[in-house]
C-alpha atoms as a PDB file:
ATOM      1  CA  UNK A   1      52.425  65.941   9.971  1.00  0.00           C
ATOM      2  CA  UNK A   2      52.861  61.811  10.186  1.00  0.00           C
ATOM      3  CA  UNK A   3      55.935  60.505   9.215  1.00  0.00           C
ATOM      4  CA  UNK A   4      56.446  59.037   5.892  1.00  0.00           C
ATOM      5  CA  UNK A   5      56.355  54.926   5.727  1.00  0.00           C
ATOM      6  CA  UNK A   6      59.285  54.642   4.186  1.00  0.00           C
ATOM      7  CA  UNK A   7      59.297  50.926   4.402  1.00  0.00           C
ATOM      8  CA  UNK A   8      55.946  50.271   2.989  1.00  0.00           C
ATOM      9  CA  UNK A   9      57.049  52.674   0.130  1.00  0.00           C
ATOM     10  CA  UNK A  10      60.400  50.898  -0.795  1.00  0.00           C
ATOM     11  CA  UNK A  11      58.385  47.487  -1.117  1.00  0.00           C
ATOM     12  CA  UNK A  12      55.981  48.681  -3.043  1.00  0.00           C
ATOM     13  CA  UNK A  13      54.807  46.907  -5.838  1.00  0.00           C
ATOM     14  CA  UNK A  14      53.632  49.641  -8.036  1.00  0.00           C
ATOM     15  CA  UNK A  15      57.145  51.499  -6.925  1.00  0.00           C
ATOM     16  CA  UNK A  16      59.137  48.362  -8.419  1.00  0.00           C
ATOM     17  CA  UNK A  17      56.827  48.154 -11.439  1.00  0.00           C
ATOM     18  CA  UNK A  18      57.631  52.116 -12.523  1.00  0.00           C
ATOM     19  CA  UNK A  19      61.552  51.756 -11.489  1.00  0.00           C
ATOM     20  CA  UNK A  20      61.915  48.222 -13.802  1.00  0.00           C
ATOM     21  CA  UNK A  21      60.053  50.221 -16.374  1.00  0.00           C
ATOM     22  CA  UNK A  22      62.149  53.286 -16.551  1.00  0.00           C
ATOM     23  CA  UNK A  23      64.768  51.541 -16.258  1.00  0.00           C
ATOM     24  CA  UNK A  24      64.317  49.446 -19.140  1.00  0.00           C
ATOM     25  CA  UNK A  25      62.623  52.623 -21.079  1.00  0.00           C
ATOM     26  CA  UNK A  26      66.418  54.251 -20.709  1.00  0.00           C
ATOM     27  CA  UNK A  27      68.303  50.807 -21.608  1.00  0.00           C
ATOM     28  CA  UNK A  28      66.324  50.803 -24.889  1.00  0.00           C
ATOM     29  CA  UNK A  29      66.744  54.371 -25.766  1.00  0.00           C
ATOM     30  CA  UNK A  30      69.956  54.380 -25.282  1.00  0.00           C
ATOM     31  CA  UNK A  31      71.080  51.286 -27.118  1.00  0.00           C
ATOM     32  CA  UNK A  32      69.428  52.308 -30.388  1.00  0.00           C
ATOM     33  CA  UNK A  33      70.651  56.017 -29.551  1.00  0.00           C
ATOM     34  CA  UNK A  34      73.904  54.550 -29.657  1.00  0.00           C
ATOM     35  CA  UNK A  35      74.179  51.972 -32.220  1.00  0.00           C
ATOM     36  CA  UNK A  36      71.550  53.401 -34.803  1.00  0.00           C
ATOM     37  CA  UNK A  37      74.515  55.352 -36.552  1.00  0.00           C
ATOM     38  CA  UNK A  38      76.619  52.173 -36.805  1.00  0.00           C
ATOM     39  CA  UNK A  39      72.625  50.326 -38.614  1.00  0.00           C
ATOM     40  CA  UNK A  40      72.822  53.106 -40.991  1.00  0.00           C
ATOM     41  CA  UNK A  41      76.695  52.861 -41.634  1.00  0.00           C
ATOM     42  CA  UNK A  42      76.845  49.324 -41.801  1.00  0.00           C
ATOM     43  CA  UNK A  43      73.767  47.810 -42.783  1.00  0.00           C
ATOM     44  CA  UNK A  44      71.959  50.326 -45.190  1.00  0.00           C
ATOM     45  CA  UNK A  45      74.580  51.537 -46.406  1.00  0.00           C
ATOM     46  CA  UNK A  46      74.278  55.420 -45.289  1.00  0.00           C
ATOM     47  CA  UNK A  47      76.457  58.008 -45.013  1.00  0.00           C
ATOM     48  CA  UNK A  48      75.207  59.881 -42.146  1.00  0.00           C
ATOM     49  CA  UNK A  49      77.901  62.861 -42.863  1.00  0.00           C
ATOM     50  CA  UNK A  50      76.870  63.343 -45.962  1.00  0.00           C
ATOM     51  CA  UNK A  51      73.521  64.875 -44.723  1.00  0.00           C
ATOM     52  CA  UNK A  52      74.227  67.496 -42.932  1.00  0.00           C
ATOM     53  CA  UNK A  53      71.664  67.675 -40.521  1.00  0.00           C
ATOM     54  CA  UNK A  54      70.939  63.739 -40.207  1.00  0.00           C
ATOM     55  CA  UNK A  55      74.655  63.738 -39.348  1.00  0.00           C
ATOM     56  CA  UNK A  56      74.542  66.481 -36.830  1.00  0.00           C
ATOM     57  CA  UNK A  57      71.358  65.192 -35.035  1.00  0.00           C
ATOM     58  CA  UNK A  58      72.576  61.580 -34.924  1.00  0.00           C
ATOM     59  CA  UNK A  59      76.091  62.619 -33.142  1.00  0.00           C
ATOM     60  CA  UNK A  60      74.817  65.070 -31.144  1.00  0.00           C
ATOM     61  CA  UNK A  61      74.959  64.359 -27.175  1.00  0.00           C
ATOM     62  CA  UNK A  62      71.358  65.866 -26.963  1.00  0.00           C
ATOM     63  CA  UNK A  63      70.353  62.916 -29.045  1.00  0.00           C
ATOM     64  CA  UNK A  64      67.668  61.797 -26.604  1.00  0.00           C
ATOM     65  CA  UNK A  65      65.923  64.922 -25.573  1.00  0.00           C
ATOM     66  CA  UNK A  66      65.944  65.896 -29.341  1.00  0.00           C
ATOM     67  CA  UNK A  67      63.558  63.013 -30.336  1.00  0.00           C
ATOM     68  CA  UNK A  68      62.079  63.051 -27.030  1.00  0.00           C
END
């Protein structure tokens, strides 16, 4: 079995290209995951408690894999 080329691997183009992504995928995600319940509260003028399930979904701490 050869020995992995670590070094080759870790400046990788394509391997810097997927981490930035993901990165920034999960910086998105979880800024609107966060401050989408303030939006409603504060901008449209929603009461999120007031629907039961919009209000449970929107504070749960599965928020992410429950949309995704």
């Amino acid at each position: 079995m050869k020995e992995m080329p670590w070094r080759r691997f870790v400046t990788s183009g394509p391997v810097w290209a997927i981490v930035i992504a993901n990165f920034c995928m999960d910086w998105g995600g979880y800024t609107l995951m966060t401050n989408i319940p303030t939006f409603y509260k504060e901008v449209l003028l929603f009461d999120i408690e007031s629907v039961s399930s919009v209000g449970y979904d929107f504070k749960s701490s599965d928020f992410k894999s429950f949309f995704f």
